[in-house]
C-alpha atoms as a PDB file:
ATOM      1  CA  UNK A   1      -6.945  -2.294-137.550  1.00  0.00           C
ATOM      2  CA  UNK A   2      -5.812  -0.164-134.542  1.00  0.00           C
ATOM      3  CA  UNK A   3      -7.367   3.336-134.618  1.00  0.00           C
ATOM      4  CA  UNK A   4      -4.765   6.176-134.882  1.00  0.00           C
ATOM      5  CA  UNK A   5      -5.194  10.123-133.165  1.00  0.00           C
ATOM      6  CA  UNK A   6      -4.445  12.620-134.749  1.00  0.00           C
ATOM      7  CA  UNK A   7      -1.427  14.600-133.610  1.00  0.00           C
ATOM      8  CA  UNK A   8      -3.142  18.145-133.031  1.00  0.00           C
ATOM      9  CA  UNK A   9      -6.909  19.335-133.030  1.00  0.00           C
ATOM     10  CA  UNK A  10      -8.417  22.440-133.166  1.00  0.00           C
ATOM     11  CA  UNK A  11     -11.362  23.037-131.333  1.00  0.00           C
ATOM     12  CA  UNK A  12     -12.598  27.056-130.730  1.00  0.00           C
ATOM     13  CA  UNK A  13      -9.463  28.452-131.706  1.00  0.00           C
ATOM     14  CA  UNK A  14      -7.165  26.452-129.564  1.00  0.00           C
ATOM     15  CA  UNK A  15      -4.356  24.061-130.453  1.00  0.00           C
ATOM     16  CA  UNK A  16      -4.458  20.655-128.576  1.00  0.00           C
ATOM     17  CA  UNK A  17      -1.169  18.211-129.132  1.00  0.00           C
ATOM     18  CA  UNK A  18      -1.252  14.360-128.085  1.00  0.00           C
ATOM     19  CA  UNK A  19       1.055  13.801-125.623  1.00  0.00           C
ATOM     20  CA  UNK A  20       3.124   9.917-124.842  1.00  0.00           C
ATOM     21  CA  UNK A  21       0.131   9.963-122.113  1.00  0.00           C
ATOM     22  CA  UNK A  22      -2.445   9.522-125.251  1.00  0.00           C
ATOM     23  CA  UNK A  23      -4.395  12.467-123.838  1.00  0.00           C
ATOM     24  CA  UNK A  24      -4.787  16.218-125.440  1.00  0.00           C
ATOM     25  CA  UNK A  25      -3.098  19.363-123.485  1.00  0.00           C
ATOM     26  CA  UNK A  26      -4.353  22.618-124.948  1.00  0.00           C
ATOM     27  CA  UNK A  27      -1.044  24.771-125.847  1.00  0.00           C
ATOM     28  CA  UNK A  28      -1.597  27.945-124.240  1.00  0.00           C
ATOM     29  CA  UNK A  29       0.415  31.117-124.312  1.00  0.00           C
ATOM     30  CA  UNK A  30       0.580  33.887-122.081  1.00  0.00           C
ATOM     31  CA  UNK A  31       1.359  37.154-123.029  1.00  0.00           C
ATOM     32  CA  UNK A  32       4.462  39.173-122.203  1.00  0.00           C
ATOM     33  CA  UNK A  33       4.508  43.195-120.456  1.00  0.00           C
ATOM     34  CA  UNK A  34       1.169  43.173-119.842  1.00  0.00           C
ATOM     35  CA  UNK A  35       0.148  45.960-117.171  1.00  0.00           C
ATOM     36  CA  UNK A  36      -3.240  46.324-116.169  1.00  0.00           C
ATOM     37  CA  UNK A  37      -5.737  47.237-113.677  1.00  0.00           C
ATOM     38  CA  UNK A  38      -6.904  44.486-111.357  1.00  0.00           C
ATOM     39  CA  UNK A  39      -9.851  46.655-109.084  1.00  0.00           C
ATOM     40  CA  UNK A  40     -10.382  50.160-108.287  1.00  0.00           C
ATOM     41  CA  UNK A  41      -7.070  50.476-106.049  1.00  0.00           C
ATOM     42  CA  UNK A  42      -4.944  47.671-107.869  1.00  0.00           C
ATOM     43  CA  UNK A  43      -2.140  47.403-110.397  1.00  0.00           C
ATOM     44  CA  UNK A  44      -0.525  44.746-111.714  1.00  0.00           C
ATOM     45  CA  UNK A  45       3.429  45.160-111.821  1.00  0.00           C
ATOM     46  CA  UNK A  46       5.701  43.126-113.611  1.00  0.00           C
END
């Protein structure tokens, strides 16, 4: 009768996986060669 969790949820277009821990951790991605402005004087560089 124990009560099993699901492996992954989705919840507002995000991807959460169960970890050993039995909590959820959101898997997030960053994206790659982004270059932007950051103020009025400001770049970002990679």
């Amino acid at each position: 009768m124990g009560s099993e969790l699901a492996e992954t949820i989705t919840e507002n277009r995000i991807v959460y996986y169960l970890t050993e821990d039995g909590l959820y951790y959101p898997d997030l991605k960053l994206t790659e060669g982004t270059h932007y402005s950051i103020g009025k004087c400001s770049t970002v560089k990679n």
